[in-house]
Protein backbone atom coordinates (compact mmCIF):
# COMPACT_ATOMS: atom_id res chain seq x y z
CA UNK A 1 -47.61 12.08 -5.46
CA UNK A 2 -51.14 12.82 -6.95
CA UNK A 3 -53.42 15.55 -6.03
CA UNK A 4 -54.73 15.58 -2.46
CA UNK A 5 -58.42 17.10 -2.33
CA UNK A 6 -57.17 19.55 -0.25
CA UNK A 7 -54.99 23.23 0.00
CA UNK A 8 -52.07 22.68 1.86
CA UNK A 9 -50.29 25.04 3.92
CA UNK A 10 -47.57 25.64 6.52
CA UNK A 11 -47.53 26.63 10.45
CA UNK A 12 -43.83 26.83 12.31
CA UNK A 13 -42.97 27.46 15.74
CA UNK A 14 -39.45 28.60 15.32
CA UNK A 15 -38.27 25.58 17.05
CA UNK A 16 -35.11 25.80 18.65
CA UNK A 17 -32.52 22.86 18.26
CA UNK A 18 -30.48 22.33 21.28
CA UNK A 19 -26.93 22.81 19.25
CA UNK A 20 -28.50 26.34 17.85
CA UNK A 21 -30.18 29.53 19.52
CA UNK A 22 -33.51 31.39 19.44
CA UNK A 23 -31.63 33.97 16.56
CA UNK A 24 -31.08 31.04 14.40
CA UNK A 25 -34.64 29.82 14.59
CA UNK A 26 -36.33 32.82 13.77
CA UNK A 27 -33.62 32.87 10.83
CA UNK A 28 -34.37 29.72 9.89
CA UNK A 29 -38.51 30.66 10.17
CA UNK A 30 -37.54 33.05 7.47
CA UNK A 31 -35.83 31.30 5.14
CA UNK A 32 -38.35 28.28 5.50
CA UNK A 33 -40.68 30.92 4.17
CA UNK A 34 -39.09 31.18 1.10
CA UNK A 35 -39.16 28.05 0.34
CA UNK A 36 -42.42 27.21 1.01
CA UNK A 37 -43.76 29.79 -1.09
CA UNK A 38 -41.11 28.28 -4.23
CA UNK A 39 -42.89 25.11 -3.65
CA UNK A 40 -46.55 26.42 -3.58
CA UNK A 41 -47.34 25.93 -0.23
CA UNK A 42 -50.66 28.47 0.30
CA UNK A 43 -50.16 30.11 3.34
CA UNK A 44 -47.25 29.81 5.85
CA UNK A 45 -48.24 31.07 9.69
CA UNK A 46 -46.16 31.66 12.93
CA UNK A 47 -46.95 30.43 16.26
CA UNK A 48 -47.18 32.40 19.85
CA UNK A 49 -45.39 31.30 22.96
CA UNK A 50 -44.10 32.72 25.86
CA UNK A 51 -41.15 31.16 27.78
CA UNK A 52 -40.52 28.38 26.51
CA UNK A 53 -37.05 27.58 26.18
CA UNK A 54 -37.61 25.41 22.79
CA UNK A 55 -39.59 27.76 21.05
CA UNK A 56 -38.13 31.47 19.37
CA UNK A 57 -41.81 31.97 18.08
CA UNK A 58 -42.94 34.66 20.48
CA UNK A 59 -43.66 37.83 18.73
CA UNK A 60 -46.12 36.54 15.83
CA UNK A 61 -47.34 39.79 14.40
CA UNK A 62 -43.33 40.86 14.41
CA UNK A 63 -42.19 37.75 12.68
CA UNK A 64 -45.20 37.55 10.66
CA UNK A 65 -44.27 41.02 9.04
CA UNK A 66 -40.28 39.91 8.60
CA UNK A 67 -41.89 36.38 6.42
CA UNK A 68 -44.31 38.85 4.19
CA UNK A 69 -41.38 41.18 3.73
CA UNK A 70 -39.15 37.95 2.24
CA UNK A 71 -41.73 36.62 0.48
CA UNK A 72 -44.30 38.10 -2.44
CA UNK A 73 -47.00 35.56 -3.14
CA UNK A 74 -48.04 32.97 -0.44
CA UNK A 75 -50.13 34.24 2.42
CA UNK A 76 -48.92 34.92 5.78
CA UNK A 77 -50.73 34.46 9.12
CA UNK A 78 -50.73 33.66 12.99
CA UNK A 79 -51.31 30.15 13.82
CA UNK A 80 -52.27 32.06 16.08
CA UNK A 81 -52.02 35.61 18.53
CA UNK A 82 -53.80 34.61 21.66
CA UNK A 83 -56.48 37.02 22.21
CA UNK A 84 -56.13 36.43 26.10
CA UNK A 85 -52.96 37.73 26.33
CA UNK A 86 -53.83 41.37 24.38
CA UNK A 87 -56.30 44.10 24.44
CA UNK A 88 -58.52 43.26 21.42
CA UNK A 89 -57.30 47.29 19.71
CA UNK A 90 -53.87 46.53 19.96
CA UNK A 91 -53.86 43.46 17.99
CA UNK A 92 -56.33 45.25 15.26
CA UNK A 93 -53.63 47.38 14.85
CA UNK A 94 -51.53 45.29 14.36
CA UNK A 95 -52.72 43.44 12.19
CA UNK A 96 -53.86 46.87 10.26
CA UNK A 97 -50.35 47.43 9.87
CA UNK A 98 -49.86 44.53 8.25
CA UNK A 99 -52.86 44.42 5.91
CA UNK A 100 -51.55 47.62 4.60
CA UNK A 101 -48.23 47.07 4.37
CA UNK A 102 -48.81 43.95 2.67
CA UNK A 103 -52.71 43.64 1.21
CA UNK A 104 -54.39 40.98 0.51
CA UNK A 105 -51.90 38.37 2.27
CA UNK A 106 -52.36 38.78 5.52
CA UNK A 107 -54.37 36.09 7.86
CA UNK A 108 -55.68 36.89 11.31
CA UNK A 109 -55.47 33.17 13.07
CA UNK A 110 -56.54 33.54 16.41
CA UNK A 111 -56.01 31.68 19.41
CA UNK A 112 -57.29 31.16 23.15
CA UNK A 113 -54.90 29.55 25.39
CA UNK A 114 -52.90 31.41 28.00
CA UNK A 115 -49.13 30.47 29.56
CA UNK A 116 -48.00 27.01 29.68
CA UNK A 117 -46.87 27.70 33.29
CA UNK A 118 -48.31 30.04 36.48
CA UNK A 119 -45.06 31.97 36.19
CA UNK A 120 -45.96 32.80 32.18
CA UNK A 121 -49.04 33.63 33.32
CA UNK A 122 -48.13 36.16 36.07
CA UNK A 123 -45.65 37.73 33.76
CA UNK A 124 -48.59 38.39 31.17
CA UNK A 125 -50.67 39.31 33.59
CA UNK A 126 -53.19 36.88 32.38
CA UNK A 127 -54.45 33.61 34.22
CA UNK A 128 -56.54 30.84 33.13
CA UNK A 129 -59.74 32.69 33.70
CA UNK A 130 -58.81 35.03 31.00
CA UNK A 131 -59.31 32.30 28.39
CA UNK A 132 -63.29 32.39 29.27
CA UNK A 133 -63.37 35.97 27.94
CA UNK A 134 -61.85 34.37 24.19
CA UNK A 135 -65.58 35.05 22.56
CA UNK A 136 -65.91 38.56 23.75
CA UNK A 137 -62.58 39.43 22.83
CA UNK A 138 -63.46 38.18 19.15
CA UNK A 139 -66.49 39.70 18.87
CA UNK A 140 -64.76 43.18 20.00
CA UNK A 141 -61.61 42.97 17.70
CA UNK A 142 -63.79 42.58 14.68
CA UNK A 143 -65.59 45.18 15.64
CA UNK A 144 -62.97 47.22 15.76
CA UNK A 145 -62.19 46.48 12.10
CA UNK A 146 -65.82 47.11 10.98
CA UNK A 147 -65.68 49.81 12.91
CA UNK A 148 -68.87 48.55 14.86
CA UNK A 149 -67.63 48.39 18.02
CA UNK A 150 -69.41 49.77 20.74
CA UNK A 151 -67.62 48.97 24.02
CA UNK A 152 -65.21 52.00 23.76
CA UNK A 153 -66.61 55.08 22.13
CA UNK A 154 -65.14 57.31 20.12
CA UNK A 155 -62.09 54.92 19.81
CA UNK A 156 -60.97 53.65 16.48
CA UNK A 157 -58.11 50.85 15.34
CA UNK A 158 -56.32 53.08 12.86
CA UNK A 159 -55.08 51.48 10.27
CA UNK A 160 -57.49 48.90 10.82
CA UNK A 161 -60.97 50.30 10.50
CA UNK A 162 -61.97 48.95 7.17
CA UNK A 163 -59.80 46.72 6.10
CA UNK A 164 -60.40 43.37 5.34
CA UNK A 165 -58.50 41.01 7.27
CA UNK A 166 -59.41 37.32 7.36
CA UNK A 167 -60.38 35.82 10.99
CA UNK A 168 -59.68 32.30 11.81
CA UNK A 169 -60.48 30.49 15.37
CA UNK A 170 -57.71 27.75 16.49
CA UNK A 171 -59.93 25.82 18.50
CA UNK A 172 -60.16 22.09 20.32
CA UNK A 173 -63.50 21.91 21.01
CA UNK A 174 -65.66 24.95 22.35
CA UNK A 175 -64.05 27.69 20.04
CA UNK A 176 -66.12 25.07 17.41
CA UNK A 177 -69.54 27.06 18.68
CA UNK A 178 -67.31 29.85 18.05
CA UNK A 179 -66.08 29.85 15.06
CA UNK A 180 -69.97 28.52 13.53
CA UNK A 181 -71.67 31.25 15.33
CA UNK A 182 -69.61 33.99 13.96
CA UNK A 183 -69.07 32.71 10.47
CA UNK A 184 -65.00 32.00 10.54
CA UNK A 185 -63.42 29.23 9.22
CA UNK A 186 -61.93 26.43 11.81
CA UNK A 187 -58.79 25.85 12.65
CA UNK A 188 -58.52 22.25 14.20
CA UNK A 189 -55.62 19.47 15.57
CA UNK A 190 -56.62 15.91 17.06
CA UNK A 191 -55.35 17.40 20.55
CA UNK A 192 -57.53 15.30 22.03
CA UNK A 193 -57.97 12.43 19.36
CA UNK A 194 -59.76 12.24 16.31
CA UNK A 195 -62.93 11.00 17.51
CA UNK A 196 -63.70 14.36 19.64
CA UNK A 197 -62.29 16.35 16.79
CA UNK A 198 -64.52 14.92 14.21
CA UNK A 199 -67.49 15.96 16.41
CA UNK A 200 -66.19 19.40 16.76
CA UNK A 201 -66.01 19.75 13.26
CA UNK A 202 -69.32 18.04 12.88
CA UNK A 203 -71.31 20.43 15.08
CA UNK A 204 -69.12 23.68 13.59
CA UNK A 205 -70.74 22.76 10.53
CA UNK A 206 -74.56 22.49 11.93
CA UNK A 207 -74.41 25.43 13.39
CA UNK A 208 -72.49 27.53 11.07
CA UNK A 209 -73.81 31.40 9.91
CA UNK A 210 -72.86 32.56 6.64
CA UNK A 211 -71.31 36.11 7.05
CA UNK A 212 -68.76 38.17 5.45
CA UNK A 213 -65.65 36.12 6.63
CA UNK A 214 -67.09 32.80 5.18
CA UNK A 215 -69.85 32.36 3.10
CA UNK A 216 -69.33 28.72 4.09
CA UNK A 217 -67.96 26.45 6.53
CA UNK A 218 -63.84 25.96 6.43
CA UNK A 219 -62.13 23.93 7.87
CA UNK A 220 -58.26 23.55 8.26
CA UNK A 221 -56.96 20.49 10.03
CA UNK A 222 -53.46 21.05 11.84
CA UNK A 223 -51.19 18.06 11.85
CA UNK A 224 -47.63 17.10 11.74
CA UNK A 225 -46.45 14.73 8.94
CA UNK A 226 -43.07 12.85 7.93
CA UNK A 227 -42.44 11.44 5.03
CA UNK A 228 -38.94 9.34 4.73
CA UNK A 229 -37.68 6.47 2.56
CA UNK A 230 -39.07 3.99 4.89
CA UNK A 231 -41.88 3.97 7.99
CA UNK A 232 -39.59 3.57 10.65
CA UNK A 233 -37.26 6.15 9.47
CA UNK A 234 -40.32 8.89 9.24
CA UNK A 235 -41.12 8.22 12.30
CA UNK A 236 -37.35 8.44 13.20
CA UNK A 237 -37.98 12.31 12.43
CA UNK A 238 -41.09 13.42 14.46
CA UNK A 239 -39.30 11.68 17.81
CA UNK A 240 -37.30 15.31 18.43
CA UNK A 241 -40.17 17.07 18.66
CA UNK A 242 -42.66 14.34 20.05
CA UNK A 243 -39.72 14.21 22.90
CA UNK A 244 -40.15 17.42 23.63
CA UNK A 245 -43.68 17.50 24.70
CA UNK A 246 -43.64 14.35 25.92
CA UNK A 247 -41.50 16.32 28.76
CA UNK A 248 -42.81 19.17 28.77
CA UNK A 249 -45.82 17.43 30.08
CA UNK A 250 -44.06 16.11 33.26
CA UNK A 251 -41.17 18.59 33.85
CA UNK A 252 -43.22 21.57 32.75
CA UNK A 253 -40.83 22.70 30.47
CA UNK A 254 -41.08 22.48 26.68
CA UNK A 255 -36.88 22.04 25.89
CA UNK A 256 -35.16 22.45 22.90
CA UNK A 257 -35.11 19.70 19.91
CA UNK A 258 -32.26 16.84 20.28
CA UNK A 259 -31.39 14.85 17.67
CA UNK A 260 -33.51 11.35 17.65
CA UNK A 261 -31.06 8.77 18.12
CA UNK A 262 -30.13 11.14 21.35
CA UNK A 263 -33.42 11.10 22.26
CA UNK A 264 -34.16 7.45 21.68
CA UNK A 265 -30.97 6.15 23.87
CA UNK A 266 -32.19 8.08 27.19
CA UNK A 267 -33.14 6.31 29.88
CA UNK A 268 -37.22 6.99 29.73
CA UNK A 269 -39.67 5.86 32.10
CA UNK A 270 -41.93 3.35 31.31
CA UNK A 271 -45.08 6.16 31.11
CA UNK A 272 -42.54 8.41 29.04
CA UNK A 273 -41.92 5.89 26.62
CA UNK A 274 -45.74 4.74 26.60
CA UNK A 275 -46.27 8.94 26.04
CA UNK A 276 -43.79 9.11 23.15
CA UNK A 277 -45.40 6.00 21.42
CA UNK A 278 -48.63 7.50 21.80
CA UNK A 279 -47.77 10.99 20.55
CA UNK A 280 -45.98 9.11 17.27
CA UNK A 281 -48.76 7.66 17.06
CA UNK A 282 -51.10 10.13 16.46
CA UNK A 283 -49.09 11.85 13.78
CA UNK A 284 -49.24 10.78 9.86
CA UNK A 285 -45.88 9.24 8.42
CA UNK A 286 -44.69 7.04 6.27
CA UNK A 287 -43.17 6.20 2.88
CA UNK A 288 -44.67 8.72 0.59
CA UNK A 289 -47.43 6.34 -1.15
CA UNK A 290 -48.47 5.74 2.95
CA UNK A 291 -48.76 9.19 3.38
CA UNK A 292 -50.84 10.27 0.90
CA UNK A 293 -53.52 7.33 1.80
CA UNK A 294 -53.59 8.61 5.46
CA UNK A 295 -54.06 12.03 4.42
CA UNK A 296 -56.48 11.62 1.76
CA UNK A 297 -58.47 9.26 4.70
CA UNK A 298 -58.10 11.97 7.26
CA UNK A 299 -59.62 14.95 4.54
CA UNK A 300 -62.48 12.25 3.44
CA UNK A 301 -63.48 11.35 7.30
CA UNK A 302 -63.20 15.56 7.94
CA UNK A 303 -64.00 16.57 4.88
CA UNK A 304 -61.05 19.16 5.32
CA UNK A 305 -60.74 22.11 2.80
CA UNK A 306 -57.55 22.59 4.07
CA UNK A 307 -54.36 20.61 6.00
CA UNK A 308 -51.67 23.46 8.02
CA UNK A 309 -48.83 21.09 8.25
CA UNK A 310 -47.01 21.66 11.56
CA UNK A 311 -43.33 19.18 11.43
CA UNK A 312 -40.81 20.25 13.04
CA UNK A 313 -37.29 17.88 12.82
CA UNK A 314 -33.67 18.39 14.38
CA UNK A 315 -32.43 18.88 11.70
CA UNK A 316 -33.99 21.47 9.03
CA UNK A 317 -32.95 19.95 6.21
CA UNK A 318 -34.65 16.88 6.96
CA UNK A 319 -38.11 19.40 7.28
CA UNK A 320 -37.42 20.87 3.75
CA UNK A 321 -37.42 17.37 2.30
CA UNK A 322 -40.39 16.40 3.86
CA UNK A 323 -42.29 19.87 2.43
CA UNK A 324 -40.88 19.17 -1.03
CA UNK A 325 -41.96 15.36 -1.17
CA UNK A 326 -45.14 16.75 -0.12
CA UNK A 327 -45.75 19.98 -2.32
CA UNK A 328 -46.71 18.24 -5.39
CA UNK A 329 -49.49 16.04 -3.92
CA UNK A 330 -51.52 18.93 -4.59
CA UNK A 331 -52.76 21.74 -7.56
CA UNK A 332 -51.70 24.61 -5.78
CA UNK A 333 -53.42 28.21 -5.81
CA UNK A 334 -51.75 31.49 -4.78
């Protein structure tokens, strides 16, 4: 494939396959490390969610650590901790711990959202409002690395204070203001369709401030991408996962990842096939010549300086052959 004008870099949930368990994921998280980092991939980030039964990818900052510890060269990050669920210290020390256990490869992505459901949420002891408190819970965790913080005195992040650890904001739309007013590079999906993610990206960069995260705007665009022999047979591979939150949306519960042709013979609804189309649709496969059009469109209309590729399939070997067809569409740089 030739050279996409773009880094590319990983982001895995630890899915869970419905023949496996939650060990094997967070196994398999581990070994997928590896091999991203033989291929080139630039950075490889972790994922945090709380009960859901299709997801081992809980503990970021824990699994996070086990990745850097199997791996020497490719960067390793959160994709991302959500702020709402911790006190701003403990996640600068954790992070701290990190940095200097493993310097100069550790990423700070960090999220807003709270619980998928109002039971998550009561066991965090978090609720939706928290997520309104995402800015001032930035603002205070870096200043807990600068050391400038001013809300607690006399209370340092040790090992934290000083160290350099790169912020990013995951964001959908608001966390755009964010991430420009602070000076952090973007993290960015088409959650809610291209259009209103274009314009996100579009006002992060008029209003960005230079600082001492990012001299510059940044922008990473999330998305999940198959690449197969043929279209249909690409598109074959996202259906596990596309399932998935297809019924998660209704049933409220994100489950573990069938195989397609499983999936595919249920007997859907009318809206939950129309909701599986859709969420197919939005995703970039194809044969591998189709690929690489779509994604060198999709970095030319957001001028992305980055893509955090996000595929998850049933079955993992089917994921490592997507990563490898991908890995030398682009000059890599570790």
């Amino acid at each position: 494939m030739s050279a996409l004008p773009a880094r590319l870099s990983v982001l895995d949930r630890s899915p869970i396959r419905s023949d496996t368990s939650g060990a094997t994921a967070l196994r398999e998280t581990v070994a997928f490390a590896r091999e991203a980092e033989t291929l080139g991939y630039h950075r490889f980030w972790v994922s945090e969610h709380h009960g859901v039964p299709g997801v081992a990818g809980s503990a970021p900052t824990v699994l996070a650590a086990a990745v850097a510890s199997e791996t020497s060269r490719i960067r390793v990050g959160t994709g991302g901790v959500m702020l709402p669920n911790h006190r701003p210290l403990v996640v600068a020390e954790q992070f701290g711990v990190l940095e200097s256990l493993f310097p100069g490869r550790i990423d700070m992505g960090l999220g807003r959202s709270v619980g998928f459901t109002g039971g998550v949420r009561r066991a965090l002891g978090h609720g939706k409002e928290d997520a309104a408190d995402f800015g001032a819970r930035v603002r205070e965790l870096l200043g807990f690395f600068s050391g400038a913080q001013t809300a607690y005195p006399g209370v340092h992040a040790v090992p934290a204070e000083g160290l350099r650890v790169p912020p990013f904001v995951l964001a959908t739309g608001a966390g755009a203001d964010l991430a420009a007013e602070l000076g952090l590079p973007l993290v960015i999906g088409r959650i809610r369709g291209e259009a209103a993610m274009i314009e996100a990206i579009t006002r992060y960069r008029d209003g960005f401030r230079p600082s001492v995260f990012a001299p510059a705007p940044y922008v990473v665009v999330s998305t999940a991408v198959a690449v197969a022999e043929t279209a249909s047979e690409a598109r074959r591979l996202l259906v596990p996962e596309a399932w998935s939150t297809v019924y998660s949306r209704s049933h409220g519960v994100f489950p573990p990842l069938s195989p397609p042709d499983e999936i595919l013979a249920l007997p859907m609804t009318a809206r939950e096939r129309d909701r599986l189309d859709a969420a197919l649709d939005t995703q970039i496969h194809g044969t591998a010549p189709e690929v690489l059009s779509r994604l060198s469109g999709l970095a030319s209309r957001t001028g992305a300086d980055e893509f955090l590729f996000t595929t998850a399939t049933h079955d993992p070997a089917d994921r490592l052959a997507i990563y490898r067809t991908l890995a030398p569409a682009h000059e890599f740089s570790t």
